[in-house]
N, C-alpha and C. Protein backbone atom coordinates (compact mmCIF):
# COMPACT_ATOMS: atom_id res chain seq x y z
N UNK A 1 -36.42 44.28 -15.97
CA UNK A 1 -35.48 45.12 -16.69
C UNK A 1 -34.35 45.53 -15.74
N UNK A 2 -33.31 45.50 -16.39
CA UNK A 2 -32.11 45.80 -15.15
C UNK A 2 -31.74 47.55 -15.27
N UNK A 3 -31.44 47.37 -14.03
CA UNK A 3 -31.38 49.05 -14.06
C UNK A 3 -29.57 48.84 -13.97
N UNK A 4 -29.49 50.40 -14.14
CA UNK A 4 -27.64 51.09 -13.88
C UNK A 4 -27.89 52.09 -13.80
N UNK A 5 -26.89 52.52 -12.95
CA UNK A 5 -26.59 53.85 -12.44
C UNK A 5 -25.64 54.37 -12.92
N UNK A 6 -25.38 55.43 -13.40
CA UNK A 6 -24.47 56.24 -13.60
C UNK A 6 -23.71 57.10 -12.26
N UNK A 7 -22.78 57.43 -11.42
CA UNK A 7 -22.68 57.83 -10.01
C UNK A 7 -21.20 58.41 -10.02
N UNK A 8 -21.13 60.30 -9.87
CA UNK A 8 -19.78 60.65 -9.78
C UNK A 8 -19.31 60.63 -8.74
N UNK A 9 -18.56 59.58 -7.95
CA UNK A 9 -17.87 59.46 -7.24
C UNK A 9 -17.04 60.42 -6.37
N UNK A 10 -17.33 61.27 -5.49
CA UNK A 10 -16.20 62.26 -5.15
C UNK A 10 -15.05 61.51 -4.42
N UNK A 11 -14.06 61.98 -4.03
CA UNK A 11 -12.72 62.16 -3.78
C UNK A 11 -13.01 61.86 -2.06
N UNK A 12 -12.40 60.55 -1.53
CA UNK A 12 -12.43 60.09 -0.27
C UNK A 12 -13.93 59.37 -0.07
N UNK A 13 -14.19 58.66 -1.10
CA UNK A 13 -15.72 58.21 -0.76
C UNK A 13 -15.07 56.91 -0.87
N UNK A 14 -15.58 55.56 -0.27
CA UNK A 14 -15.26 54.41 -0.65
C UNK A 14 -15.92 53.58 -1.41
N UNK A 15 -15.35 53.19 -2.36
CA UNK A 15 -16.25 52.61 -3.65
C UNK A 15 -17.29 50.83 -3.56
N UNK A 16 -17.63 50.70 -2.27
CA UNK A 16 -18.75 50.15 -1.67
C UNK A 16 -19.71 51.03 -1.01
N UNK A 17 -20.80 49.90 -0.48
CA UNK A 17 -21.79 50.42 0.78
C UNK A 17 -21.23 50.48 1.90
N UNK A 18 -20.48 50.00 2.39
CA UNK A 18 -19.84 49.38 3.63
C UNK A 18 -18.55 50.16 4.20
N UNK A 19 -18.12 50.70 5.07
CA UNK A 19 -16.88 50.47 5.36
C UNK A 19 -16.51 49.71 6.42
N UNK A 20 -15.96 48.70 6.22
CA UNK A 20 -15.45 47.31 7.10
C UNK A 20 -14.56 47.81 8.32
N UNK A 21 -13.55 49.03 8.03
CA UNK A 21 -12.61 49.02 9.13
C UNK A 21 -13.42 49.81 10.32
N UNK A 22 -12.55 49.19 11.46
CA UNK A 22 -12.79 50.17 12.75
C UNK A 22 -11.93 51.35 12.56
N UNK A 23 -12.69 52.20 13.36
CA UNK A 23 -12.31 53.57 13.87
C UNK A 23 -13.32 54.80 13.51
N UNK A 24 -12.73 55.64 12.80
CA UNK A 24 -13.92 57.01 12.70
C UNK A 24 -14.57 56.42 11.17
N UNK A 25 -15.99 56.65 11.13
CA UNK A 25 -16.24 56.16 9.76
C UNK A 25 -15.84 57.05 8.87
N UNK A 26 -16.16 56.78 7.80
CA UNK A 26 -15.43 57.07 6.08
C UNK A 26 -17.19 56.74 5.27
N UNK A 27 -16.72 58.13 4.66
CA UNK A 27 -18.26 58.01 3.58
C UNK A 27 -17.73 57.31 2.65
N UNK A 28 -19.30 56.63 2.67
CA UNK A 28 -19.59 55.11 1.61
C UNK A 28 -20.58 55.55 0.71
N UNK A 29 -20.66 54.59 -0.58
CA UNK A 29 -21.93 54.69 -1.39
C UNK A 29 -23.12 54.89 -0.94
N UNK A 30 -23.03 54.14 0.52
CA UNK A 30 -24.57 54.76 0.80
C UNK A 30 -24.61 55.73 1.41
N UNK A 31 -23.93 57.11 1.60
CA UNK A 31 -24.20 57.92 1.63
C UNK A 31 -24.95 58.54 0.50
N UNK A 32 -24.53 58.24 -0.53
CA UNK A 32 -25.36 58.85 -1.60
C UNK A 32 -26.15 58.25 -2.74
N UNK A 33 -26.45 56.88 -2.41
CA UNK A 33 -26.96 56.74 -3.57
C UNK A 33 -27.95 55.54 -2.41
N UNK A 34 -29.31 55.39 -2.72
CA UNK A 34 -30.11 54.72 -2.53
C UNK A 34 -31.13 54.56 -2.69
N UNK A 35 -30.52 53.12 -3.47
CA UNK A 35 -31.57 52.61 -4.51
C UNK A 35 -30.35 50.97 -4.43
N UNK A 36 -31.75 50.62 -3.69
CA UNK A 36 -31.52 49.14 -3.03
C UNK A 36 -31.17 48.22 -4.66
N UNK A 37 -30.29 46.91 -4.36
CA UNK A 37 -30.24 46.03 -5.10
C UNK A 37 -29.37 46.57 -6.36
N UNK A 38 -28.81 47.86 -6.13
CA UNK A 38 -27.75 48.15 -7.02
C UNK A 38 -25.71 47.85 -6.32
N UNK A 39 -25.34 47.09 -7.48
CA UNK A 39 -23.82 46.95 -6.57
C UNK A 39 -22.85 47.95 -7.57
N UNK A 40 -21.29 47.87 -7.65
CA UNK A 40 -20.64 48.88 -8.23
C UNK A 40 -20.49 47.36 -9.11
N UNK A 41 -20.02 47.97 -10.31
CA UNK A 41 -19.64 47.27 -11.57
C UNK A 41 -17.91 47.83 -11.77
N UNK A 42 -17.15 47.35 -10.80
CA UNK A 42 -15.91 47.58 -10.99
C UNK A 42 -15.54 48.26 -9.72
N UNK A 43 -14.51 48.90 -9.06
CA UNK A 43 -14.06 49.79 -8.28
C UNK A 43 -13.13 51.31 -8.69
N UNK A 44 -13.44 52.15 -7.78
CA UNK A 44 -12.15 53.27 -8.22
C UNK A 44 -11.98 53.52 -6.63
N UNK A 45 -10.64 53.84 -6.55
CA UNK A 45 -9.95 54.12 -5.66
C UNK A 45 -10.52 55.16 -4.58
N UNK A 46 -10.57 55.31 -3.22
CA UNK A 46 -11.13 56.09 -2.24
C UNK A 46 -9.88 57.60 -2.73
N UNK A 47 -9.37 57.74 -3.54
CA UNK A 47 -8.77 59.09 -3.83
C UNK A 47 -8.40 59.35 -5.19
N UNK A 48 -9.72 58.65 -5.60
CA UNK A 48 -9.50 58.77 -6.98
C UNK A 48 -11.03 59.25 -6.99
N UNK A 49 -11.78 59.75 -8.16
CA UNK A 49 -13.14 60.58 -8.60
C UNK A 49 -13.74 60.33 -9.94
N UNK A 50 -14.76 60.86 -9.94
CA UNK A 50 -15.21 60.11 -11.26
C UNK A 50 -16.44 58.93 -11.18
N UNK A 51 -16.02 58.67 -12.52
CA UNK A 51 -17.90 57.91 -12.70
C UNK A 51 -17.85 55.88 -12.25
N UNK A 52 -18.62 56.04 -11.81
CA UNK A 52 -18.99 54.71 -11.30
C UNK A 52 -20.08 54.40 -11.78
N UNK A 53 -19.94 52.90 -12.41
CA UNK A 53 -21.26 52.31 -13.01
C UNK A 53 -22.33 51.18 -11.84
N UNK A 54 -23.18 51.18 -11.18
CA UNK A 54 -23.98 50.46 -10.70
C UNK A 54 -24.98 49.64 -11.37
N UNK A 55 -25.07 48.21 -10.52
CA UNK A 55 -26.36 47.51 -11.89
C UNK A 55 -26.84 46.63 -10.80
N UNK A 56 -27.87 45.98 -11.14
CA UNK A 56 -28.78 44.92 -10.61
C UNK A 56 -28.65 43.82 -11.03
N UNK A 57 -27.99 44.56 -12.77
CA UNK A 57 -27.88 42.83 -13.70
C UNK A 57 -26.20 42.22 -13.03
N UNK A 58 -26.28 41.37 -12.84
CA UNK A 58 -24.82 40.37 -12.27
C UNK A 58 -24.36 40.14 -13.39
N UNK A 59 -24.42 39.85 -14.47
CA UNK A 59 -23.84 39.28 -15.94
C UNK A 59 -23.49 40.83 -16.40
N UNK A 60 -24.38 41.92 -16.08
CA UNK A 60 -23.72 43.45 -16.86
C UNK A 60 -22.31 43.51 -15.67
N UNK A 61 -22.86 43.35 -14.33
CA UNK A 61 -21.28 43.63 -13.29
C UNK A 61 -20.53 42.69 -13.85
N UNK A 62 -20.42 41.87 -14.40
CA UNK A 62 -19.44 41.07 -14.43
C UNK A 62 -18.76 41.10 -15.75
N UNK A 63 -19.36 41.66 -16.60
CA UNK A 63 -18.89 42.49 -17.91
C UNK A 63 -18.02 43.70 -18.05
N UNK A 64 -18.51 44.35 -17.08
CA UNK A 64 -17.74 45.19 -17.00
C UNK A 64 -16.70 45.61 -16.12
N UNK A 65 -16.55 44.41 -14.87
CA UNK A 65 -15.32 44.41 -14.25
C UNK A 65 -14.48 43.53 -14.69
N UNK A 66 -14.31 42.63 -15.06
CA UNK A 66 -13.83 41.34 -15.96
C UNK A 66 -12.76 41.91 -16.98
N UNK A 67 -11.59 41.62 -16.55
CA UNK A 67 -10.81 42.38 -17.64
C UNK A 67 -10.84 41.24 -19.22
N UNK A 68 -11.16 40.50 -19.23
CA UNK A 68 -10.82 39.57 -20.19
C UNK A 68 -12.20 40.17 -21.07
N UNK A 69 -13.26 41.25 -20.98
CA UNK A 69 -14.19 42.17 -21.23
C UNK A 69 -13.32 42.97 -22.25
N UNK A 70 -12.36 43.13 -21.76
CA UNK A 70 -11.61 44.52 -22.26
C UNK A 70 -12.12 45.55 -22.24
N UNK A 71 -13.07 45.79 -21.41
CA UNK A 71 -14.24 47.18 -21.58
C UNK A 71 -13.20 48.45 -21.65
N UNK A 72 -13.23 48.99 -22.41
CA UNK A 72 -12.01 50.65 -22.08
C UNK A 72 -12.72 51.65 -21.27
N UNK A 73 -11.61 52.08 -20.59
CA UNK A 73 -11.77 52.89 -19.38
C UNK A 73 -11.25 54.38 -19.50
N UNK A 74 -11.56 55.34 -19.51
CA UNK A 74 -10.77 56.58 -19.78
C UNK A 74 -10.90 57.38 -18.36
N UNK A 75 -9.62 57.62 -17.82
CA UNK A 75 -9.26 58.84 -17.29
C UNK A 75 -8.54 60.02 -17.58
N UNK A 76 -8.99 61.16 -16.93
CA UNK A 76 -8.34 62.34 -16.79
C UNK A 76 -7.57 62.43 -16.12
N UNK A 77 -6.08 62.38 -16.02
CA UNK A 77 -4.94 62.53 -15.09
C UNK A 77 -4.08 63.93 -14.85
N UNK A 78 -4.21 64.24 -14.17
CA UNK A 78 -3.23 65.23 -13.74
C UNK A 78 -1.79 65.05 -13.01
N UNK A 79 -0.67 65.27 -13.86
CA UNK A 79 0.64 64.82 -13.32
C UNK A 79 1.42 65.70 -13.37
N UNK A 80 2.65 65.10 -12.26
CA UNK A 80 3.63 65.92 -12.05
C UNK A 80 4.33 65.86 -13.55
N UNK A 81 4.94 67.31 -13.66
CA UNK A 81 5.62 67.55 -14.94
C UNK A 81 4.96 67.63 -16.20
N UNK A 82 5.96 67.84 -16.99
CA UNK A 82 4.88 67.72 -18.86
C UNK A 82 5.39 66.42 -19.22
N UNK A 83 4.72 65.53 -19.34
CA UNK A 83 4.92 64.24 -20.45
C UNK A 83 5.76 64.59 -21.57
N UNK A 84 6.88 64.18 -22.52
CA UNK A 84 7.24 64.29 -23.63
C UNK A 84 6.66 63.07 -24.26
N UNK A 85 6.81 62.90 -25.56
CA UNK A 85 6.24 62.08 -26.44
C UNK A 85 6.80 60.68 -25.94
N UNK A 86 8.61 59.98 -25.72
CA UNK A 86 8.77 59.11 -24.94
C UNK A 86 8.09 58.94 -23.92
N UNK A 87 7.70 59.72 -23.09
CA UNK A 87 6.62 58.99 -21.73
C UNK A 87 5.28 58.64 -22.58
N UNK A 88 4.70 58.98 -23.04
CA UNK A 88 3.04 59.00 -24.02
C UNK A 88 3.59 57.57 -24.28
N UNK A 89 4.65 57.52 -25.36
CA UNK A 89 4.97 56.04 -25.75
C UNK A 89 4.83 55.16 -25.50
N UNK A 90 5.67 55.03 -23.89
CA UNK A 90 5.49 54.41 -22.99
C UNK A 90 4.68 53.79 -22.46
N UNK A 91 3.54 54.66 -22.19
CA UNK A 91 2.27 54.11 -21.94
C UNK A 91 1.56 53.45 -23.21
N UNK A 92 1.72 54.31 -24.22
CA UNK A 92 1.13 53.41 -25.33
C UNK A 92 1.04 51.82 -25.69
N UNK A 93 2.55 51.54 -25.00
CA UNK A 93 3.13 50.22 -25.62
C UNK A 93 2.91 49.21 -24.77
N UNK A 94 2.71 50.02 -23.49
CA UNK A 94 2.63 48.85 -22.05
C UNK A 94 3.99 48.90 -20.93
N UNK A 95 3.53 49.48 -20.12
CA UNK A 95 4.45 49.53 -18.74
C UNK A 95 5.07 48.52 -18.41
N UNK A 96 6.32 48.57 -17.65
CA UNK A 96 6.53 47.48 -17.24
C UNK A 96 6.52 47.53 -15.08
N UNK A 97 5.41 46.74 -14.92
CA UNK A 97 5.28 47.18 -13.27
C UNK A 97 5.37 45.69 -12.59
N UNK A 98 5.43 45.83 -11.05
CA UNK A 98 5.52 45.16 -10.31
C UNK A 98 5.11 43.77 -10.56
N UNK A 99 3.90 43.59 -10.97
CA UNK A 99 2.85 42.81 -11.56
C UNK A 99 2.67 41.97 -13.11
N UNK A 100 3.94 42.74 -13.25
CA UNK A 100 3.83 42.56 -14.94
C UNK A 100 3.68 43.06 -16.14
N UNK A 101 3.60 43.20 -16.79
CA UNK A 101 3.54 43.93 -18.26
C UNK A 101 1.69 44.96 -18.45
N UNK A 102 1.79 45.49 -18.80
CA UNK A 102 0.63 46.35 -18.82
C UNK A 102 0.17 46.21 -19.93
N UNK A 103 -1.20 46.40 -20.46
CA UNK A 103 -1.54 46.00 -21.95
C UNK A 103 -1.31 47.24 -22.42
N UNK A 104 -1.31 47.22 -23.67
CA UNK A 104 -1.05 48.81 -24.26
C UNK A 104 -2.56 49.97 -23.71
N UNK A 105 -1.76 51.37 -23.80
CA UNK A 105 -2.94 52.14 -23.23
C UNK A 105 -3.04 53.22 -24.64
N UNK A 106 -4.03 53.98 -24.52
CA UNK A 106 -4.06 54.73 -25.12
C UNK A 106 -3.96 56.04 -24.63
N UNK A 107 -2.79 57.00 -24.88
CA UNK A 107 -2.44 58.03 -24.11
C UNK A 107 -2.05 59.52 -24.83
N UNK A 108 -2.66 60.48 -24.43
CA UNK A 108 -2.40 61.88 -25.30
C UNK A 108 -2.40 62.80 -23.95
N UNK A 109 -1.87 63.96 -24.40
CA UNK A 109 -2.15 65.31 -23.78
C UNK A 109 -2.78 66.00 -23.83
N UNK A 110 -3.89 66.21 -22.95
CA UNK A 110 -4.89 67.37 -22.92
C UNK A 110 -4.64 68.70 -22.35
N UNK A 111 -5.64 69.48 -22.86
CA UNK A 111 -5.34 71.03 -22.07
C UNK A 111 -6.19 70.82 -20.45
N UNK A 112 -6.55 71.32 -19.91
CA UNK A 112 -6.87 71.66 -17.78
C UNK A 112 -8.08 70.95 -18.36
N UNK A 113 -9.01 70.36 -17.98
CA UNK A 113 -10.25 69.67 -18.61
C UNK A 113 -10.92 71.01 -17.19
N UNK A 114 -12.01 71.03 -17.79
CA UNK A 114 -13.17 72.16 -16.86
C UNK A 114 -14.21 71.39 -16.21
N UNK A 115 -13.02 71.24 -14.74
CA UNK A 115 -13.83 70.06 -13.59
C UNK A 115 -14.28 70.95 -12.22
N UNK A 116 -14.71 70.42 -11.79
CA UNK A 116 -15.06 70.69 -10.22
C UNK A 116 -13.75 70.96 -9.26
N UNK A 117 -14.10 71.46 -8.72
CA UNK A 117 -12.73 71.82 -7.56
C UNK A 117 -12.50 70.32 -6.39
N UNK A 118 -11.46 69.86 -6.65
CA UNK A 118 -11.31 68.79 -5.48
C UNK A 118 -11.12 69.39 -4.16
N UNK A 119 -11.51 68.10 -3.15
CA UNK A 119 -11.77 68.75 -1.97
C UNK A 119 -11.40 68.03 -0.89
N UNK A 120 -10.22 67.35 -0.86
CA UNK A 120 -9.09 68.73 -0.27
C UNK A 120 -8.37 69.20 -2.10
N UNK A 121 -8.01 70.50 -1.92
CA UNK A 121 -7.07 70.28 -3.08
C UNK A 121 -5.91 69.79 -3.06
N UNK A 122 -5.66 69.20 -4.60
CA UNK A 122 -4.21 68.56 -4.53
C UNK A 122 -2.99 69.51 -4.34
N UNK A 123 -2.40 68.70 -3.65
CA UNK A 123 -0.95 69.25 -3.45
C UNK A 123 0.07 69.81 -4.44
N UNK A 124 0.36 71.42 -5.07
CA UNK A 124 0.80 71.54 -5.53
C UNK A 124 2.52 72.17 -5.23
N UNK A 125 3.55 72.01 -6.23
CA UNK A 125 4.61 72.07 -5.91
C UNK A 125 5.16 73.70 -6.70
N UNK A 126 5.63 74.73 -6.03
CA UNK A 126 6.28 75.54 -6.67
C UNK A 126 6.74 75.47 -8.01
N UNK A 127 8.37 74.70 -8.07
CA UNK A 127 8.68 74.31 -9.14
C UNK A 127 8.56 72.95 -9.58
N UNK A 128 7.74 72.59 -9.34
CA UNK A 128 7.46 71.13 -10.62
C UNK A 128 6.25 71.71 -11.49
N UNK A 129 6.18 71.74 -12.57
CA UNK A 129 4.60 72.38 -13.47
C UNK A 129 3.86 70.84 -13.06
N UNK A 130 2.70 71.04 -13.53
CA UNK A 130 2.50 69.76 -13.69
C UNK A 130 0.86 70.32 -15.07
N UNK A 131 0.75 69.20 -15.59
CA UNK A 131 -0.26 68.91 -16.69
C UNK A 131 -1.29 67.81 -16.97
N UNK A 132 -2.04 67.71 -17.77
CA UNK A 132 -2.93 66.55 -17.83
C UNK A 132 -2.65 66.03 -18.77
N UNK A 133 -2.93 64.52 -18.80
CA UNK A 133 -3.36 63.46 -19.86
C UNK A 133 -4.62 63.03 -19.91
N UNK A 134 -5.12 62.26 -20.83
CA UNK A 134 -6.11 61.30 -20.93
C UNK A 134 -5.25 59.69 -21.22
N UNK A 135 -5.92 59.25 -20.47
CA UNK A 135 -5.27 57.86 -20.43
C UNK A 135 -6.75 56.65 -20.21
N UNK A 136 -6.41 55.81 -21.39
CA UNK A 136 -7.44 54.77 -21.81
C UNK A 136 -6.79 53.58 -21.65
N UNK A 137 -7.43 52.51 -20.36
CA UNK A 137 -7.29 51.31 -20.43
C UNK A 137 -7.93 50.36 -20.82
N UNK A 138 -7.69 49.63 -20.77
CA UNK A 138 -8.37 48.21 -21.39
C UNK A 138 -7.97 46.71 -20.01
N UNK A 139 -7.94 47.17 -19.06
CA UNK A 139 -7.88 46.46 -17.93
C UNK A 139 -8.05 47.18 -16.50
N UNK A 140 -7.86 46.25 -15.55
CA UNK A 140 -8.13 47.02 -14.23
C UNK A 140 -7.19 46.71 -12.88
N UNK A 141 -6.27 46.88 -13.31
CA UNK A 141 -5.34 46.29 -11.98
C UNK A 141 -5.66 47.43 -10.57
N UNK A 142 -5.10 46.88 -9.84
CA UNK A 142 -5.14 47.84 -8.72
C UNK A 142 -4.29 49.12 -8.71
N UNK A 143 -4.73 50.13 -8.78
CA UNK A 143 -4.21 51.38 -8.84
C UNK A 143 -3.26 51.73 -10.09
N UNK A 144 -4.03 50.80 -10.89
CA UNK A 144 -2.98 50.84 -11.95
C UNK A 144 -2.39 51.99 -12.99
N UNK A 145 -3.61 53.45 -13.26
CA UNK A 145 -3.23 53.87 -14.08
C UNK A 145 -2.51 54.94 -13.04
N UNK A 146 -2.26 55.30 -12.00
CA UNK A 146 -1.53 55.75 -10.77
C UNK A 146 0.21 55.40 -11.08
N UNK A 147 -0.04 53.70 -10.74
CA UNK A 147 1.37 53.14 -10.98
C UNK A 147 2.05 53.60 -12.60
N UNK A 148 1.32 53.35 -13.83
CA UNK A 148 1.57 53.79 -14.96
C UNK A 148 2.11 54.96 -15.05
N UNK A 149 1.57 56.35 -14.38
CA UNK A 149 1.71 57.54 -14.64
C UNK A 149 3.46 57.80 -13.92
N UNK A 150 3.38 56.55 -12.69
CA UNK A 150 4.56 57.17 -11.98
C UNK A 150 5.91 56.12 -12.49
N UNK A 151 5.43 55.10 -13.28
CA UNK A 151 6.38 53.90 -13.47
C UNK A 151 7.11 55.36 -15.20
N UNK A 152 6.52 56.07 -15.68
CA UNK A 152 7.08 57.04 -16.91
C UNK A 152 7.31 58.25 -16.30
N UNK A 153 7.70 58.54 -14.74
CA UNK A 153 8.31 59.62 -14.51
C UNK A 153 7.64 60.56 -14.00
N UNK A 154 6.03 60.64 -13.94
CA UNK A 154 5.24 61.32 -13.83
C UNK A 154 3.63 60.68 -13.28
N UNK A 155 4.11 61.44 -11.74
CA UNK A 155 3.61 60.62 -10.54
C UNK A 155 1.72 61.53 -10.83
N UNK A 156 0.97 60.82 -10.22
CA UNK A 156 -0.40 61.16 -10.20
C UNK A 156 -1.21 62.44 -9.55
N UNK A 157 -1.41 63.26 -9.74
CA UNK A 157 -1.79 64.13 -8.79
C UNK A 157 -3.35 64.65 -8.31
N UNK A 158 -4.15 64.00 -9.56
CA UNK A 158 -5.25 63.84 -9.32
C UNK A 158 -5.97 63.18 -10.92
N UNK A 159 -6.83 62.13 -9.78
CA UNK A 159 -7.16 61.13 -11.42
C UNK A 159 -9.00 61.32 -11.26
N UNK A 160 -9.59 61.40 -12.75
CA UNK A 160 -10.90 61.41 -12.52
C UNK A 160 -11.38 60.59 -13.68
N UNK A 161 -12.17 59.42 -13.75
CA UNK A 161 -12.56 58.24 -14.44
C UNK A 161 -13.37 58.94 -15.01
N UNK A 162 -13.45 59.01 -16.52
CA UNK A 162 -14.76 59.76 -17.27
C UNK A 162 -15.50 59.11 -18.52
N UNK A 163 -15.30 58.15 -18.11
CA UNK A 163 -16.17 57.11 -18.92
C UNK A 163 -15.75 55.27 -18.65
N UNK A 164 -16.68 54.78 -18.97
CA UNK A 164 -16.28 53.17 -18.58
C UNK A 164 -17.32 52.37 -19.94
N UNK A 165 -16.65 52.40 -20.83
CA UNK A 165 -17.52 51.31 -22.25
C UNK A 165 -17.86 52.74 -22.45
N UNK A 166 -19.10 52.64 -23.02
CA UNK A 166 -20.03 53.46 -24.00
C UNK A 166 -20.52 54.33 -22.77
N UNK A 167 -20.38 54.32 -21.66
CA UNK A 167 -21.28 55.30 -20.46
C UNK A 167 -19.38 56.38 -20.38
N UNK A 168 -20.55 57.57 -19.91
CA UNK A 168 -19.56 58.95 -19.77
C UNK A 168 -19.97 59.56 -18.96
N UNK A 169 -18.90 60.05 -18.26
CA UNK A 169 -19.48 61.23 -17.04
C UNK A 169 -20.75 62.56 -17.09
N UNK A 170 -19.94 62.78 -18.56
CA UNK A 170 -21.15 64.16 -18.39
C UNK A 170 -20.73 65.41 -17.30
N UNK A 171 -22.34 65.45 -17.65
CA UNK A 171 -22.12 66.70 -16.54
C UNK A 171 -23.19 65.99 -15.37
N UNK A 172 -22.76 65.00 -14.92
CA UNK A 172 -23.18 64.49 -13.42
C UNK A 172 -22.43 65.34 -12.16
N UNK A 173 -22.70 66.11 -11.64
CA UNK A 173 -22.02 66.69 -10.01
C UNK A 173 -21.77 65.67 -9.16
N UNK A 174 -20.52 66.12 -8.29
CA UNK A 174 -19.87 65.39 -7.72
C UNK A 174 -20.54 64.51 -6.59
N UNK A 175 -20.84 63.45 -6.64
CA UNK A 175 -22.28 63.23 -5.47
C UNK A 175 -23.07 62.79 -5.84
N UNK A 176 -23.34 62.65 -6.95
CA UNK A 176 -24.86 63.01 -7.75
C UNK A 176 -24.79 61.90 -8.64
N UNK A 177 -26.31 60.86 -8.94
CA UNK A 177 -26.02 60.02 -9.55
C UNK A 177 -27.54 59.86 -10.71
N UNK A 178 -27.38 59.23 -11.74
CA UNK A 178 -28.76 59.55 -12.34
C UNK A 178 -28.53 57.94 -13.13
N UNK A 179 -29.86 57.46 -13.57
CA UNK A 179 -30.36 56.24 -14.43
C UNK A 179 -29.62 56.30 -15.32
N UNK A 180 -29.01 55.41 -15.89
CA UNK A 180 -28.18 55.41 -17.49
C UNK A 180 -29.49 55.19 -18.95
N UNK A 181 -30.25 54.87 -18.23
CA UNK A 181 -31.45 55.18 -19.42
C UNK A 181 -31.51 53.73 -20.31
């Protein structure tokens, strides 16, 4: 039977076991999670947070990192400024970035979502407000919903992944990882 993990990712962790570079180390997955013969089923960014799926099954990892999967992805974004309905649009319809055209996202405005305190906190600015979205992809480029937020005017200030397919964060603590059942 294949197992998965469900695993909230904190903020500066690197989304392997390993960290490859020289110099001072950098906490890795195995700081916190061990339970041999599990790999990540996709990546999130070392400053990005949120849920990470782990599996044993190679055909489930490969399902769910595989954009041609279309698995949808939802984050919580926090950005500089308030979005107007043209930026939402924007994203709705598909960005246009470095890389190419973005598939359409699915994008609204939420009120402060009731998270954990990041650690360091993000950098806030006097006068810029800034607010949240929820933003749903259906692919996985590199840093992509980052680039999205800043390619409509409204740069990233802290992103937290809260679901990937049918799995959801919950109330998993930051660190903390449990069986998907």
């Amino acid at each position: 039977m294949a197992r998965t993990i469900l695993f909230n990712k904190p903020y500066g962790v690197l989304p392997q076991f390993t960290d490859e570079r020289t110099g001072p180390p950098r906490p890795t997955l195995a700081d916190f999670i061990d339970a041999p013969g599990v790999y990540p089923a996709g990546r999130l960014d070392a400053d990005s947070e949120g849920l990470m799926v782990l599996t044993d099954d190679g055909r489930l990892q490969a399902r769910i990192a595989d954009p041609r999967f279309k698995l949808p992805k939802s984050y919580l974004v926090q950005v500089e400024g308030e979005p107007d309905e043209a930026a939402l649009e924007n994203l709705r319809r598909g960005v246009r970035l470095k890389d190419g055209l973005t598939r359409p996202a699915q994008a609204e405005c939420i009120a402060a979502p009731d998270l954990w305190p990041r650690d360091p906190p993000i950098r806030m600015r006097l006068t810029v407000p800034d607010s949240w979205i929820r933003v749903t992809i259906a692919e996985g480029r590199n840093r992509q919903v980052r680039r999205m937020t800043a390619a409509v005017g409204h740069p990233t200030l802290r992103l937290v992944r809260w679901s990937v397919g049918e799995w959801q964060l919950g109330d998993i603590a930051p660190g903390t990882w449990r069986d998907a059942g």
